[in-house]
Protein backbone atom coordinates (compact mmCIF):
# COMPACT_ATOMS: atom_id res chain seq x y z
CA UNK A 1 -10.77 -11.55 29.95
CA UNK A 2 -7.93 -9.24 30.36
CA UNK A 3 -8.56 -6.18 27.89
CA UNK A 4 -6.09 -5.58 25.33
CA UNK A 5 -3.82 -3.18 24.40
CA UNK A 6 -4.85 -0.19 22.09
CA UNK A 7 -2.46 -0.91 19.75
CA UNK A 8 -3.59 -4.55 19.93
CA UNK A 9 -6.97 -3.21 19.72
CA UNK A 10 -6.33 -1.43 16.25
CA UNK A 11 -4.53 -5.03 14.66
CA UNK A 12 -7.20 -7.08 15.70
CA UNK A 13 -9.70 -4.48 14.43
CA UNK A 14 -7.76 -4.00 11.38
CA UNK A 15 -7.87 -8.04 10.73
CA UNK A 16 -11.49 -7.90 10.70
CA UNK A 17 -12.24 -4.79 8.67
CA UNK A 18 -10.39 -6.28 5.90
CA UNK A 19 -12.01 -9.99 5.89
CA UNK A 20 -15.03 -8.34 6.24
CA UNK A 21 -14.11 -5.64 3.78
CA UNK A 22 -12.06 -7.49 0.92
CA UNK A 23 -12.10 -10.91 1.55
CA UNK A 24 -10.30 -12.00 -1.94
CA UNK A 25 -6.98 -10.34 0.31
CA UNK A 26 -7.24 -11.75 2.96
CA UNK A 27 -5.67 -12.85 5.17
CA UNK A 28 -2.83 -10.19 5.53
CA UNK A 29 0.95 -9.86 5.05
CA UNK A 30 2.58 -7.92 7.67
CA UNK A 31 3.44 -4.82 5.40
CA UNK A 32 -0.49 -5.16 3.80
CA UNK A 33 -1.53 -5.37 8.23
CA UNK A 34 0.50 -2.19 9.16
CA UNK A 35 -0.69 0.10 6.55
CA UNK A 36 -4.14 -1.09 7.10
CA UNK A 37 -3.72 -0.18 10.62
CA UNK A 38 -2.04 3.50 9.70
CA UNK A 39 -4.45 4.23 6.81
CA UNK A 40 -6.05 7.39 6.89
CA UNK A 41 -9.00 7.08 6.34
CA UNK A 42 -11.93 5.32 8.72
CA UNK A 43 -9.50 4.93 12.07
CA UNK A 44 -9.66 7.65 14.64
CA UNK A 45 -7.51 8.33 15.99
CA UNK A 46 -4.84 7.92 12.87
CA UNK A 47 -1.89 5.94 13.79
CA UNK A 48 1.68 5.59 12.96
CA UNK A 49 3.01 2.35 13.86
CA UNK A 50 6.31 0.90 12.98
CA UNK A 51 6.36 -2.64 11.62
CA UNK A 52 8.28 -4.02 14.27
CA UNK A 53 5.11 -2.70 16.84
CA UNK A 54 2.74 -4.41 14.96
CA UNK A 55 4.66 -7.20 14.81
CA UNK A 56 4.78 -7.02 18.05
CA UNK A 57 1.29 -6.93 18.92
CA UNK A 58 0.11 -9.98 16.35
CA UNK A 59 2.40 -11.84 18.72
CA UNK A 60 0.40 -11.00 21.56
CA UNK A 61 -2.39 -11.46 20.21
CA UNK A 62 -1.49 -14.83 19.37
CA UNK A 63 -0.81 -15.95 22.87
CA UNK A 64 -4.16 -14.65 23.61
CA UNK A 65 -5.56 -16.70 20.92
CA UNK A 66 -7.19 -13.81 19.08
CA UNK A 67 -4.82 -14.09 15.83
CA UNK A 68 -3.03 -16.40 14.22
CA UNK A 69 -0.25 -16.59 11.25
CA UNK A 70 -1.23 -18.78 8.36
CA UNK A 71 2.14 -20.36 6.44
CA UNK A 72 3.34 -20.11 2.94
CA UNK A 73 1.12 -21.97 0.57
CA UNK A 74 -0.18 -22.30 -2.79
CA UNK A 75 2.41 -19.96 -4.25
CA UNK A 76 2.40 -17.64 -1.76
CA UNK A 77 6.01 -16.85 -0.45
CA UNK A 78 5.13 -14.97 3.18
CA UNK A 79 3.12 -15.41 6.32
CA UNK A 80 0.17 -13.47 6.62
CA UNK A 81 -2.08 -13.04 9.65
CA UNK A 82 -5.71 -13.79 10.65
CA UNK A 83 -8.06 -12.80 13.84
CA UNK A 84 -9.85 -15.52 15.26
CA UNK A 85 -12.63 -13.27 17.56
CA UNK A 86 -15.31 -15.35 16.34
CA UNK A 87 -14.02 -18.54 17.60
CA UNK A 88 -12.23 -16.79 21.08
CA UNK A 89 -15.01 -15.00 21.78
CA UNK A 90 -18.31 -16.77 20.01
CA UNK A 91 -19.24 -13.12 17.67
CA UNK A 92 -20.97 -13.73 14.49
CA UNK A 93 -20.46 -11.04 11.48
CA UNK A 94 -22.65 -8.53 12.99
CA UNK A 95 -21.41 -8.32 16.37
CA UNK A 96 -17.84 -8.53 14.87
CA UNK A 97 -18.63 -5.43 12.38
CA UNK A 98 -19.74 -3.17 15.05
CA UNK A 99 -17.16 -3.99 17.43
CA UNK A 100 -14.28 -3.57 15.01
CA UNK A 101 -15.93 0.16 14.05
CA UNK A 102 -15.86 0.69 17.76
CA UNK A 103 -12.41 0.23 18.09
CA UNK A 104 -11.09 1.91 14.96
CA UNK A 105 -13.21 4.87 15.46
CA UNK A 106 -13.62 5.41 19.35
CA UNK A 107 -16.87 6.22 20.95
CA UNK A 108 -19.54 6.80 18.94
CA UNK A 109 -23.30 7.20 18.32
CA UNK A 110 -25.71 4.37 17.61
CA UNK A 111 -26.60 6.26 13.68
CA UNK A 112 -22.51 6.72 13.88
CA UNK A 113 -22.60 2.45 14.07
CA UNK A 114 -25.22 2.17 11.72
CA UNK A 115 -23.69 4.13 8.91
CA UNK A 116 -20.33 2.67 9.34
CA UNK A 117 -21.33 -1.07 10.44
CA UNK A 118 -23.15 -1.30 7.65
CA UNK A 119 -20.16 -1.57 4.69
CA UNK A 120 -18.17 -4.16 6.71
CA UNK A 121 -21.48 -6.90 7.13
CA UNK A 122 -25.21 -7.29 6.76
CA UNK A 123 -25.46 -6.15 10.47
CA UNK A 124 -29.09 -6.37 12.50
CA UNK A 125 -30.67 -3.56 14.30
CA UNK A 126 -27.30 -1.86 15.69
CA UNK A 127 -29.11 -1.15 18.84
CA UNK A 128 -29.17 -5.23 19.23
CA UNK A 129 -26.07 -5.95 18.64
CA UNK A 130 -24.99 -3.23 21.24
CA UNK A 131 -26.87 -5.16 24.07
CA UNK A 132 -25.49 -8.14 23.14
CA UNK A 133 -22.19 -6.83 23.71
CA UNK A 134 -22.95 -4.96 26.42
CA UNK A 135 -24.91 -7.96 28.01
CA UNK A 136 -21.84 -10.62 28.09
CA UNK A 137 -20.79 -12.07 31.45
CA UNK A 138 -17.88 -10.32 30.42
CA UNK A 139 -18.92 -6.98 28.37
CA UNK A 140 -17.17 -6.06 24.91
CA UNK A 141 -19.26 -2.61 24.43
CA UNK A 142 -20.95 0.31 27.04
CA UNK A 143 -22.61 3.34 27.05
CA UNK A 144 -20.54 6.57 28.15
CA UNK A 145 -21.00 10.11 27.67
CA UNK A 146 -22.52 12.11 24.92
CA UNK A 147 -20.45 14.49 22.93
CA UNK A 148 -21.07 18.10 23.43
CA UNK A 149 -23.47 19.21 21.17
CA UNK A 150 -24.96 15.57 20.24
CA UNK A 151 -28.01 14.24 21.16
CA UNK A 152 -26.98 10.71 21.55
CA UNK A 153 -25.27 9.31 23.88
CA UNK A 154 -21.89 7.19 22.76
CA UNK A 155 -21.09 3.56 22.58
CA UNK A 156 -17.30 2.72 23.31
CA UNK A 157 -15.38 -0.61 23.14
CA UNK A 158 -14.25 -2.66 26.03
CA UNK A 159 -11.88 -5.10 23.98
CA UNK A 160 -8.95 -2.68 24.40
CA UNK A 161 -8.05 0.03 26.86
CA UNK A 162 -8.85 3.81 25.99
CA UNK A 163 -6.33 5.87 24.74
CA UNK A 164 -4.77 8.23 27.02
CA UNK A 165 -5.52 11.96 26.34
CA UNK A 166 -2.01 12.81 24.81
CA UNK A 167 -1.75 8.96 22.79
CA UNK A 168 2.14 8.71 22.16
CA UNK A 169 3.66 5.79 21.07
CA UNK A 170 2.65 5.92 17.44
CA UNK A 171 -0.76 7.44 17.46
CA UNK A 172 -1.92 10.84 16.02
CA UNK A 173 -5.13 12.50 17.33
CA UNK A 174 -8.03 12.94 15.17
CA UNK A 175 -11.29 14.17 15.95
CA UNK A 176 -13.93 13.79 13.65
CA UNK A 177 -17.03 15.75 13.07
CA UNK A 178 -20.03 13.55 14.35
CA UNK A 179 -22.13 12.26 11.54
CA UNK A 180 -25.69 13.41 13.17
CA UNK A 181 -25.98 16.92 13.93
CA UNK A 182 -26.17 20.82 12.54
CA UNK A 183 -25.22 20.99 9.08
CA UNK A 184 -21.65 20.68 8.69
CA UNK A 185 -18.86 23.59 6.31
CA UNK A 186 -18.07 20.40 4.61
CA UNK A 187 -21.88 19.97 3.67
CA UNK A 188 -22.32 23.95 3.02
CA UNK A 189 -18.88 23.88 0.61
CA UNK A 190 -20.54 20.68 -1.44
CA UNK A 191 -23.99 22.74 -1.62
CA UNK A 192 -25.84 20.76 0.63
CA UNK A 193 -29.30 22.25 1.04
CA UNK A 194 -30.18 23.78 4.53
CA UNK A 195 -31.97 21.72 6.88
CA UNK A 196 -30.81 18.29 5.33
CA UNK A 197 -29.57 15.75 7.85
CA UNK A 198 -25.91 15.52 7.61
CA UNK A 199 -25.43 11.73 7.87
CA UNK A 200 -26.26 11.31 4.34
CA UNK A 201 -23.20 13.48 3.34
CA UNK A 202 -20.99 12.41 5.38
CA UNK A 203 -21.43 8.46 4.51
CA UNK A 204 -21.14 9.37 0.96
CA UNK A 205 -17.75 10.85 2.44
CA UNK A 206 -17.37 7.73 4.30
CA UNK A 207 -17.61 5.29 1.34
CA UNK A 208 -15.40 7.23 -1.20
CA UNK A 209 -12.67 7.33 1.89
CA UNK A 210 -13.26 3.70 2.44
CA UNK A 211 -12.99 2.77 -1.76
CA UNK A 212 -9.99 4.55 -1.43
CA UNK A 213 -8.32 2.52 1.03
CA UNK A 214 -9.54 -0.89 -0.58
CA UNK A 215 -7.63 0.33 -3.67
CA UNK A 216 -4.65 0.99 -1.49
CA UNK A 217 -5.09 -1.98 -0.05
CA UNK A 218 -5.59 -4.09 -3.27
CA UNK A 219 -2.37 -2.03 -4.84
CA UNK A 220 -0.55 -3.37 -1.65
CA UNK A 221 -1.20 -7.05 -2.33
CA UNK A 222 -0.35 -6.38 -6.27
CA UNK A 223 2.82 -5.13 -5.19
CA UNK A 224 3.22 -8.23 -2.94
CA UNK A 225 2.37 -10.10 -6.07
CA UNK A 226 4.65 -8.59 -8.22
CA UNK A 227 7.92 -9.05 -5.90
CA UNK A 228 7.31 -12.41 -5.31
CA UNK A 229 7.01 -13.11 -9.32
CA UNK A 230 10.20 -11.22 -9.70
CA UNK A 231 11.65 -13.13 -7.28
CA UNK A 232 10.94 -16.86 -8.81
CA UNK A 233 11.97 -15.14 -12.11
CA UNK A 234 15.40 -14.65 -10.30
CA UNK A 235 16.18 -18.15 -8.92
CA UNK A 236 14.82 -19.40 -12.77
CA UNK A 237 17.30 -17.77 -14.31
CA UNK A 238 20.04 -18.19 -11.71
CA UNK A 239 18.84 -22.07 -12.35
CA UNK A 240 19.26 -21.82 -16.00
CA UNK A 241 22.83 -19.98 -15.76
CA UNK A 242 21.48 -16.54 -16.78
């Protein structure tokens, strides 16, 4: 299988965060598709892509039969887009959660995975659904170096290539403070008590980030909603000679 893009990576990824995440909005416009793939929050590194380059990589992706566009129907007035990685490449909900954390978040730990995994699907043992991946005839996950200072060692993606050290074309670095290790400032400035593990703080960080862009997201659609209303209301009273 040839491996994808990045920026491929991050649509396809996208696509199943969001059917995974807030089904009753899915599948996606192209406007609701690019900001989930430039939201802040839960993607590292953050990105900046035009529509026009994800637009660009949907089509792409739908040669390689890994998304495709579902037409206007029942009273919806645009195309939106859906992944098909399931069917392309036989992954049930589990295996698609931690993949799609894998590519929206870069290499990280197995208790990184867990936390994360976890609000996308009822995912197995994490561990398992690493080896799966890892053990295809053609492998979607490995093992590579541990971050300095972690005791863990990191899980990355093969679906897409790695981003290059400086990431142009769109893409904004962001490094994120590991959720195991030493306590963190953000834990010390919220009063968390020395010695507690630091995942716990950080997935409660995790979630609110994540409500926050399902509300953006669901805002998105309602806006979507909203135009196309005001729309019909247009051509009825053009019809009616208002």
């Amino acid at each position: 299988m040839e491996r994808l893009t990045a920026r491929e990576g991050r649509v396809v990824a996208s696509l199943v965060e969001k059917q995974l995440t807030i089904p009753q909005h899915y599948p996606l416009t192209l406007n609701a598709l690019v900001a989930a793939c430039n939201q802040s929050t839960s993607r590292d590194p953050v990105s900046a892509y035009s529509e026009q380059e994800v637009l660009d990589a949907v089509e792409s992706l739908r040669a390689k039969r890994m998304v495709r566009a579902v037409l206007p129907s029942h009273g919806r007035s645009v195309v939106r887009y859906r992944h098909v990685l399931d069917e392309t490449l036989g992954l049930d909900a589990g295996q698609l959660a931690v993949l799609a954390v894998l590519e929206l978040r870069g290499p990280q730990t197995v208790a990184e995975l867990r936390v994360r995994s976890e609000r996308l699907a009822a995912v197995g043992p994490v561990d398992h659904e690493l080896e799966l991946l890892a053990s295809r005839e053609e492998p979607l996950a490995a093992q590579v170096a541990r971050r300095p200072g972690q005791k863990e060692d990191r899980w990355q993606s093969l679906l897409s290539e790695p981003l290059p050290g400086d990431a142009r074309g769109g893409v904004l670095r962001v490094e994120e403070p590991p959720i195991d290790g030493s306590r963190s400032l953000a834990g010390a400035s919220l009063g968390q008590a020395p010695g507690t593990p630091a995942d716990t703080l950080r997935a409660e960080v995790d979630e609110l980030r994540h409500d926050v862009g399902t509300i953006r997201a669901e805002v998105d659609s309602l806006r979507a909603g909203l135009e196309m209303l005001r729309r019909r209301l247009d051509d009825l009273r053009a019809s009616l000679g208002g």
